[in-house]
C-alpha atoms as a PDB file:
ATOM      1  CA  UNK A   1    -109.344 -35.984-207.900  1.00  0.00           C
ATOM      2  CA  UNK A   2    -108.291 -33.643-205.170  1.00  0.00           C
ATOM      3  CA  UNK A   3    -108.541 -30.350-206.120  1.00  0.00           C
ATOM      4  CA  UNK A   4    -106.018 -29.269-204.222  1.00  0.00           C
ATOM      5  CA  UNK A   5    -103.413 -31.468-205.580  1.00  0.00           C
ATOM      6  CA  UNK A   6    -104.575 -30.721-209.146  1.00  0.00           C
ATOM      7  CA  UNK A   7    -103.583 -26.799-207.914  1.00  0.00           C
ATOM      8  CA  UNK A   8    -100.471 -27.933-207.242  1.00  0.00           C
ATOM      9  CA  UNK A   9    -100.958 -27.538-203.213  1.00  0.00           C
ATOM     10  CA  UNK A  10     -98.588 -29.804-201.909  1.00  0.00           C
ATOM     11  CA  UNK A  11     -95.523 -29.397-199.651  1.00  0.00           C
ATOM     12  CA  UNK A  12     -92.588 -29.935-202.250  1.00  0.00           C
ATOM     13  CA  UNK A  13     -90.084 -27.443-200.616  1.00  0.00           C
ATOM     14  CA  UNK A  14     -89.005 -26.594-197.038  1.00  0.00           C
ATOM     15  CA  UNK A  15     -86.840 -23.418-196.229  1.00  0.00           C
ATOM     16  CA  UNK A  16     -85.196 -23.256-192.879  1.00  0.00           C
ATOM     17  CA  UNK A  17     -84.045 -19.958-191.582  1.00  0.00           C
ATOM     18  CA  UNK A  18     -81.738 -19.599-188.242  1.00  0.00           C
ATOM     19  CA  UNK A  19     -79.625 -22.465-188.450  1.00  0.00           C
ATOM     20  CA  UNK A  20     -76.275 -22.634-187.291  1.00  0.00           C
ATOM     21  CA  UNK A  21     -75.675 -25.756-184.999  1.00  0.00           C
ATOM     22  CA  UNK A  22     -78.697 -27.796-186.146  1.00  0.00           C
ATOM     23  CA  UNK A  23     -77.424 -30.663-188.998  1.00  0.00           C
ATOM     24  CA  UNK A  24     -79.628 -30.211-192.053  1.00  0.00           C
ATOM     25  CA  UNK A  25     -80.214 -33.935-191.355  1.00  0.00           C
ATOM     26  CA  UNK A  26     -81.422 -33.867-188.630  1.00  0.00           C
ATOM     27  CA  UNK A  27     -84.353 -31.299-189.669  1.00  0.00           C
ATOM     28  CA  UNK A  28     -84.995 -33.270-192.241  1.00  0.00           C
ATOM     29  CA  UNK A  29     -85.491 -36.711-189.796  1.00  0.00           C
ATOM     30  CA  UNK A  30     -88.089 -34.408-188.330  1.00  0.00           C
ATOM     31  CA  UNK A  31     -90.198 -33.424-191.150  1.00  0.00           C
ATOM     32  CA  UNK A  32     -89.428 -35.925-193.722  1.00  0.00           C
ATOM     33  CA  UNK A  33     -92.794 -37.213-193.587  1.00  0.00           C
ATOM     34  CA  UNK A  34     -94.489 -33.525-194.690  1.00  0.00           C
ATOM     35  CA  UNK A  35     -93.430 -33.425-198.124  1.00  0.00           C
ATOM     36  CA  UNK A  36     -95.955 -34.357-200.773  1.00  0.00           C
ATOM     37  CA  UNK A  37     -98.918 -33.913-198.114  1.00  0.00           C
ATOM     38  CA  UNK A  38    -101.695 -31.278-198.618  1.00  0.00           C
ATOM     39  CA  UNK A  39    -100.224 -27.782-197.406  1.00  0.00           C
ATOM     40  CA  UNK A  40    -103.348 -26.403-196.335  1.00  0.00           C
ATOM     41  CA  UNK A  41    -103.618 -29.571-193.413  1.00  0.00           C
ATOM     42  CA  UNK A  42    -100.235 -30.153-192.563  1.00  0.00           C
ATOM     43  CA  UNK A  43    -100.001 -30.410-188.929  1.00  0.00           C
ATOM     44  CA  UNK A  44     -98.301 -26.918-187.729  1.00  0.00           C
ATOM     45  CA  UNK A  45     -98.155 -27.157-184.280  1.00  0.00           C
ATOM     46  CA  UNK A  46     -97.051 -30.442-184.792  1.00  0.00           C
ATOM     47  CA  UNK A  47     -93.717 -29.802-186.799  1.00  0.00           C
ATOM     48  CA  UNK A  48     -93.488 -26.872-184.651  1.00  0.00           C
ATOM     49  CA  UNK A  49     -92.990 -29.570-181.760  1.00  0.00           C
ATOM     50  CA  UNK A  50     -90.823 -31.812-183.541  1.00  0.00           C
ATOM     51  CA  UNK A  51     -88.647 -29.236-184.119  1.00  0.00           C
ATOM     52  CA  UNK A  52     -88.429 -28.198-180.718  1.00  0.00           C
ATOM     53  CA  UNK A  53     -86.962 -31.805-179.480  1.00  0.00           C
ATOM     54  CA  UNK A  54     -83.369 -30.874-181.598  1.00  0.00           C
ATOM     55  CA  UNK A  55     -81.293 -30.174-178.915  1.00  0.00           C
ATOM     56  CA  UNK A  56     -80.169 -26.580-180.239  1.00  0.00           C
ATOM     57  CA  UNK A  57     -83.355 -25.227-181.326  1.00  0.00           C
ATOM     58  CA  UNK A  58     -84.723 -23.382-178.870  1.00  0.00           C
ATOM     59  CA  UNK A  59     -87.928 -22.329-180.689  1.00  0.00           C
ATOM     60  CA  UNK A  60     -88.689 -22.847-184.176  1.00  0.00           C
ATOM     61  CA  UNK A  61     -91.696 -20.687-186.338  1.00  0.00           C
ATOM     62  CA  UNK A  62     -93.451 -23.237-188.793  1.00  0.00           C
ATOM     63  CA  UNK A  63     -95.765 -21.078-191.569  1.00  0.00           C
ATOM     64  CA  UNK A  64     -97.365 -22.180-195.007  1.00  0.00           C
ATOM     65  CA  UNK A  65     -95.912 -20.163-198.230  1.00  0.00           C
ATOM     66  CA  UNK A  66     -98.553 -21.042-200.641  1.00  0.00           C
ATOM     67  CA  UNK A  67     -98.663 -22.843-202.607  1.00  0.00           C
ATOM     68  CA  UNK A  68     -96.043 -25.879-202.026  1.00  0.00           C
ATOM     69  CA  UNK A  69     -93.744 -24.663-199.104  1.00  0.00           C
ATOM     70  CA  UNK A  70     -92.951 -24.542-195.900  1.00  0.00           C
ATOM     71  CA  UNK A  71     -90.927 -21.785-193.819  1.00  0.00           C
ATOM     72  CA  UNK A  72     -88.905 -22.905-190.487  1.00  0.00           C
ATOM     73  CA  UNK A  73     -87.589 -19.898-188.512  1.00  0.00           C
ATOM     74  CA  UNK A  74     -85.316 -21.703-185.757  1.00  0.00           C
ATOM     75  CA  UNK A  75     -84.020 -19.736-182.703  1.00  0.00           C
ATOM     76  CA  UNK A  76     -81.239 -21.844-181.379  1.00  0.00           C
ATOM     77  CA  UNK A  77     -79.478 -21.922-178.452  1.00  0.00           C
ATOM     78  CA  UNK A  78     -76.320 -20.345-177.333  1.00  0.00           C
ATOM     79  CA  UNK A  79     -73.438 -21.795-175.688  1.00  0.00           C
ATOM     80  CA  UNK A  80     -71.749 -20.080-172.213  1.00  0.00           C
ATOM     81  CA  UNK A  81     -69.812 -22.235-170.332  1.00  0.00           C
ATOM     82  CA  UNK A  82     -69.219 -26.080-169.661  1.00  0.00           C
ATOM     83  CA  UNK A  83     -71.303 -26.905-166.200  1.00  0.00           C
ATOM     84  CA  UNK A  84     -69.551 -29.619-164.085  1.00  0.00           C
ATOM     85  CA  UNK A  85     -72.454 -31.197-162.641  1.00  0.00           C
ATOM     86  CA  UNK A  86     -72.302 -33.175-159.046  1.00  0.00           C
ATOM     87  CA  UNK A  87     -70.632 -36.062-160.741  1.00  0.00           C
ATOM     88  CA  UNK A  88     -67.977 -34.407-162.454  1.00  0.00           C
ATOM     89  CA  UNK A  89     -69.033 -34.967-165.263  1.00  0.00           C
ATOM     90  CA  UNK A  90     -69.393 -31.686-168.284  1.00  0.00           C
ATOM     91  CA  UNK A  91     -72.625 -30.335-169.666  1.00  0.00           C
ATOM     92  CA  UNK A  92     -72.920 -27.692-172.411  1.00  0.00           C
ATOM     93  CA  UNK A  93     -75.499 -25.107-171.016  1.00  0.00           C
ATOM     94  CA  UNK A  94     -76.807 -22.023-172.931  1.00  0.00           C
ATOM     95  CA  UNK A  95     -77.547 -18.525-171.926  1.00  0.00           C
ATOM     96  CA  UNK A  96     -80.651 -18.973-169.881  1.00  0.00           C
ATOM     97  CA  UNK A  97     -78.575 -22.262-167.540  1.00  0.00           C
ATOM     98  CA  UNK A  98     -80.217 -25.135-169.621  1.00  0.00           C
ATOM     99  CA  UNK A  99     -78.069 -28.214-170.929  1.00  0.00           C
ATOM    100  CA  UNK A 100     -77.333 -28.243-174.411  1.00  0.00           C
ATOM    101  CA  UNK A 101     -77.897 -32.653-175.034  1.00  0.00           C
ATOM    102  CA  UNK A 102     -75.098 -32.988-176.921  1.00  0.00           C
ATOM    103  CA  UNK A 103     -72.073 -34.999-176.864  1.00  0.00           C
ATOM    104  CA  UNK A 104     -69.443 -33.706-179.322  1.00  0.00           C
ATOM    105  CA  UNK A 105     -67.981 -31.011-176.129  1.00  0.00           C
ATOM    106  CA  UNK A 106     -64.166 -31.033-177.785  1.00  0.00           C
ATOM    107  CA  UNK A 107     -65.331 -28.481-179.601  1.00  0.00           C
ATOM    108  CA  UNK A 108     -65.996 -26.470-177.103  1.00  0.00           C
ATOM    109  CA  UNK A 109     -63.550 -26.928-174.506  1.00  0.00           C
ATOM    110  CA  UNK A 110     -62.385 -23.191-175.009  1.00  0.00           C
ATOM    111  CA  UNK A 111     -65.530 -22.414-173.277  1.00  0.00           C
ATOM    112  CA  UNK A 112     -65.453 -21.382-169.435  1.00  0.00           C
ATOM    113  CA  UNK A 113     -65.983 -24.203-166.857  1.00  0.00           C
ATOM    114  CA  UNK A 114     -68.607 -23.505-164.548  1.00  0.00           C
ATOM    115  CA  UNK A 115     -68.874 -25.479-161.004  1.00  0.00           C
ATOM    116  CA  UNK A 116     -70.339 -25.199-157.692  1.00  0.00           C
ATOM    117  CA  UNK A 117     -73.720 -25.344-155.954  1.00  0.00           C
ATOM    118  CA  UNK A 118     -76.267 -23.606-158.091  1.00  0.00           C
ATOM    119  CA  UNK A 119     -73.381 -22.907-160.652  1.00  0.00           C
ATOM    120  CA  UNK A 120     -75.957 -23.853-163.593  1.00  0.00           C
ATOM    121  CA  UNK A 121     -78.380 -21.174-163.322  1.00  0.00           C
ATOM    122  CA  UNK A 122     -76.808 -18.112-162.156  1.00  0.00           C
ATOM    123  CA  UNK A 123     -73.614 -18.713-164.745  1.00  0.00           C
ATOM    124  CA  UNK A 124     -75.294 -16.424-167.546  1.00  0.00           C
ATOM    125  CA  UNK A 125     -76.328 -14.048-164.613  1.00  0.00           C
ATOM    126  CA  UNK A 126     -73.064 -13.723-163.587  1.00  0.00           C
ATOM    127  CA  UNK A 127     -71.628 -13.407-167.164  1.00  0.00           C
ATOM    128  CA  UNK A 128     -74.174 -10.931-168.503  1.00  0.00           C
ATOM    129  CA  UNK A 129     -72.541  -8.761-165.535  1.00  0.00           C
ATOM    130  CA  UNK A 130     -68.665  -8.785-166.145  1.00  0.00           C
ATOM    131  CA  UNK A 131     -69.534  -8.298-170.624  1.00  0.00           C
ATOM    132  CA  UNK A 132     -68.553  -4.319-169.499  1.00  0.00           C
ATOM    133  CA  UNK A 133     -65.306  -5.494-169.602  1.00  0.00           C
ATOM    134  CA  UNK A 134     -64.693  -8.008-172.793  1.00  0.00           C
ATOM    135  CA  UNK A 135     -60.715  -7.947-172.629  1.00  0.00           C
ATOM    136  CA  UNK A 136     -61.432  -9.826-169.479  1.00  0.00           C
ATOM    137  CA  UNK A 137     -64.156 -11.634-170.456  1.00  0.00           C
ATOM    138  CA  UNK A 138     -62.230 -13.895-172.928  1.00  0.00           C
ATOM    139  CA  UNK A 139     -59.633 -14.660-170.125  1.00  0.00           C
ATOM    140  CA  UNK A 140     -62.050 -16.193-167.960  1.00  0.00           C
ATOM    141  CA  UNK A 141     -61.159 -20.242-168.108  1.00  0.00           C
ATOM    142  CA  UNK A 142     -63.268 -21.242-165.044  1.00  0.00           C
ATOM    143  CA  UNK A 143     -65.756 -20.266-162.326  1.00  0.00           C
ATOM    144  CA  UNK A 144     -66.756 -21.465-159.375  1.00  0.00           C
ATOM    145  CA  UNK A 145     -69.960 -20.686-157.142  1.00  0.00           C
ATOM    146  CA  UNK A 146     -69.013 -20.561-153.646  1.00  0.00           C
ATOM    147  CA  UNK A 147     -71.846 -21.131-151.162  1.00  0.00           C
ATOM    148  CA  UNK A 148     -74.317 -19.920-153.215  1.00  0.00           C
ATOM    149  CA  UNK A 149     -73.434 -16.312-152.788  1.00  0.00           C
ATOM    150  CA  UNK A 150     -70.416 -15.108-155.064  1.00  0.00           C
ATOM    151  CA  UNK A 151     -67.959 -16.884-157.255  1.00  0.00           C
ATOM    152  CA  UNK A 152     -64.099 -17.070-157.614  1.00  0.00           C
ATOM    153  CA  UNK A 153     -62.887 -16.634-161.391  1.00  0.00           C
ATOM    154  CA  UNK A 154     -59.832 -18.443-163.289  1.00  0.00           C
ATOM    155  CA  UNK A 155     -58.516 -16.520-165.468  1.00  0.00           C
ATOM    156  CA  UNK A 156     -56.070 -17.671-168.182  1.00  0.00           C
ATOM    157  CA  UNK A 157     -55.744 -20.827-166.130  1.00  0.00           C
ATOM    158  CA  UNK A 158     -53.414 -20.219-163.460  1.00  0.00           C
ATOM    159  CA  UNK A 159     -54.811 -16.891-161.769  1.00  0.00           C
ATOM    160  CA  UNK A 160     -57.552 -17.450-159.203  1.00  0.00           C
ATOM    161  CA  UNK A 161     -60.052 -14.467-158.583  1.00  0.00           C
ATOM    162  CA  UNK A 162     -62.806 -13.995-155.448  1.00  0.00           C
ATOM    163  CA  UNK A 163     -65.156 -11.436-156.810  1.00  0.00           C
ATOM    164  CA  UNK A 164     -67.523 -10.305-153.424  1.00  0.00           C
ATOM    165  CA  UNK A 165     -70.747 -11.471-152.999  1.00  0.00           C
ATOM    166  CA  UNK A 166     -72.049  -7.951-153.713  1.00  0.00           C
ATOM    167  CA  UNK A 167     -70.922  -4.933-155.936  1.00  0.00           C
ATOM    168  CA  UNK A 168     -69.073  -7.182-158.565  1.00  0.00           C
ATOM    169  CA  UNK A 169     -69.529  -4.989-161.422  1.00  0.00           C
ATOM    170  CA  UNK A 170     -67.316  -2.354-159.530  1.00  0.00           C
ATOM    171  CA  UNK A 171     -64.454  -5.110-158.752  1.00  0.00           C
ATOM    172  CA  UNK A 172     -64.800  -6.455-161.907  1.00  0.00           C
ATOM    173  CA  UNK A 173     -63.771  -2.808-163.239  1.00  0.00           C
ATOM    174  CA  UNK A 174     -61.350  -2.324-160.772  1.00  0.00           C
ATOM    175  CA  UNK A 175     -59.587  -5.217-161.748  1.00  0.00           C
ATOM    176  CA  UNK A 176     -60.158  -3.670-165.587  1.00  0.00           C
ATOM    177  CA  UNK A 177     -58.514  -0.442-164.842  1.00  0.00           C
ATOM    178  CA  UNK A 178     -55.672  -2.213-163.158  1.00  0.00           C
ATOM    179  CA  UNK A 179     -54.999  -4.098-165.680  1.00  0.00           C
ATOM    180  CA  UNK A 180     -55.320  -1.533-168.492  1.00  0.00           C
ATOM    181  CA  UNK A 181     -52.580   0.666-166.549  1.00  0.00           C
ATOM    182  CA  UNK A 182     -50.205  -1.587-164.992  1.00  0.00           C
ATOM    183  CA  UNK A 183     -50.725  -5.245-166.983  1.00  0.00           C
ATOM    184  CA  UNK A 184     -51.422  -6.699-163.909  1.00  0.00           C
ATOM    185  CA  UNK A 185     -52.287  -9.983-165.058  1.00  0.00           C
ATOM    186  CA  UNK A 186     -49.149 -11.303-167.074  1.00  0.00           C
ATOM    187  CA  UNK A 187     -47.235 -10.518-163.531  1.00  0.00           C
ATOM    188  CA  UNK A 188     -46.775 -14.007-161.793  1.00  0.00           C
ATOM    189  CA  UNK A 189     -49.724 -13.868-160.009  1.00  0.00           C
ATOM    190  CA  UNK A 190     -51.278 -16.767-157.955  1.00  0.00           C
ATOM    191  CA  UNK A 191     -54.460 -15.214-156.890  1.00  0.00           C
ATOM    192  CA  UNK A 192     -56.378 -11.973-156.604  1.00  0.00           C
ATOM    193  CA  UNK A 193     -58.651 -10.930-153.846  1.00  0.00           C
ATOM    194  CA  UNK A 194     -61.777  -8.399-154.701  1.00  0.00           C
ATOM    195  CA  UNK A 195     -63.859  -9.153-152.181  1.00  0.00           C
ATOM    196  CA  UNK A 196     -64.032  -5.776-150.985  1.00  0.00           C
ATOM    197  CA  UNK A 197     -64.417  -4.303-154.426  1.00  0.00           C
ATOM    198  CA  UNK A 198     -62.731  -1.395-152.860  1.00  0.00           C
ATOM    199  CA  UNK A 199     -59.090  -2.373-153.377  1.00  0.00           C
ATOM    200  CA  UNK A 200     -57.579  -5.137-154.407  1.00  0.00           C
ATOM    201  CA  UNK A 201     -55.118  -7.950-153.073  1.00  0.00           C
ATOM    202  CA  UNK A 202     -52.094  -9.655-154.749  1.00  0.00           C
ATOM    203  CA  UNK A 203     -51.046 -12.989-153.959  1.00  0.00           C
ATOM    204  CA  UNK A 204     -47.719 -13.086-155.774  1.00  0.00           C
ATOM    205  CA  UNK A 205     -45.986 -16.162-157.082  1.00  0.00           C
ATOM    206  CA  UNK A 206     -42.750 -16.874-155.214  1.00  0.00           C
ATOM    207  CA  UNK A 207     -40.838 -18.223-157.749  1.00  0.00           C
ATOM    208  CA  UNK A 208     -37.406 -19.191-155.280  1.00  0.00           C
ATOM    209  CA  UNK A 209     -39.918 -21.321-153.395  1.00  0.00           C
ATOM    210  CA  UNK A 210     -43.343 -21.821-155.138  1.00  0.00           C
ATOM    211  CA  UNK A 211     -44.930 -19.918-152.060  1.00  0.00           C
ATOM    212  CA  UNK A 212     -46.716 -17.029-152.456  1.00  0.00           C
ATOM    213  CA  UNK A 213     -46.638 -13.593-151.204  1.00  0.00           C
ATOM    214  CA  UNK A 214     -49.238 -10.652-150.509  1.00  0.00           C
ATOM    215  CA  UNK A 215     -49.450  -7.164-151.721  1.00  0.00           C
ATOM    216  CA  UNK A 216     -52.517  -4.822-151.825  1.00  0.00           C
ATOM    217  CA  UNK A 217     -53.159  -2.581-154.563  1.00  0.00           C
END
């Protein structure tokens, strides 16, 4: 008889820690085939791997808790934006500019949509910079990467923003301040210029014509 058996050291329970996004089911697809085998073989690395193929886990801790279970500790991924990749098509992508393989994105259309040229990697770069200023942050419906060297914003969907290639943080509070004193942004505004993070420019919505007029703040 195997000893270890007779001790009772088989996998009978699995305890995952970390999940949030990953189905239950779908953990349990990956691992189904661990539970009744000796705990002292089971293949580590190897459900450590599985694992790692959901599409939200980033990393995922496997460790023996004598003597019949099994701890997960999953690290999953983050959503920032929806990425419109070359074909128009959207991609979930996480913090670090990786696609999220998933295909239920309804839920997350309140995310930011991220285009352009490189628009993948440097989203969460340009996001980690403008967090200073969260009352903003959650305004921010779309970005766009423009030549590879600074991006416009869209905030609340209708106001158009060209943050400069360098110094953003300092635009990005300029356009803070403003806002905080004068509530710039529920004006009818078409677009704002920050390119020189210096000042700022108004394009105003001309609402006799649908034009739009200019005024520097």
């Amino acid at each position: 008889m195997d000893w270890t058996r007779h001790a009772g050291l088989q996998v009978r329970e699995v305890l995952a820690i970390g999940r949030e996004r990953t189905k239950s089911g779908d953990i349990r697809d990956k691992i189904e085939n661990i539970y009744g085998q000796n705990i002292l073989t089971v293949d580590i690395s190897g459900v450590k791997a599985r694992l790692e193929e959901l599409p939200w886990v980033r990393s995922a801790t496997v460790s023996r808790m004598l003597p019949d279970s099994l701890y997960l500790r999953l690290e999953e991924r983050r959503p920032i934006a929806l990425w419109q990749d070359g074909t128009g098509a959207a991609r979930l992508i996480d913090e670090h500019g990786e696609v999220i393989s998933v295909e239920e994105l309804d839920i997350y259309r309140d995310l930011p949509v991220v285009s352009g040229n490189g628009a993948r990697v440097e989203a969460a770069s340009l996001f980690r910079q403008l967090l200073d200023q969260p009352e903003l942050v959650g305004r921010i419906s779309g970005a766009e990467l423009v030549e590879g060297r600074r991006w416009n914003l869209f905030l609340d969907g209708r106001i158009a923003v060209q943050l400069p290639a360098e110094r953003l943080e300092k635009a990005w509070q300029l356009l803070a301040r403003t806002e905080r004193e004068t509530g710039i942004l529920d004006r009818a505004i078409e677009a704002i210029d920050l390119r020189n993070p210096d000042w700022l420019i108004v394009r105003l919505v001309d609402e006799a014509t649908g034009g739009a007029s200019g005024q520097r703040a």
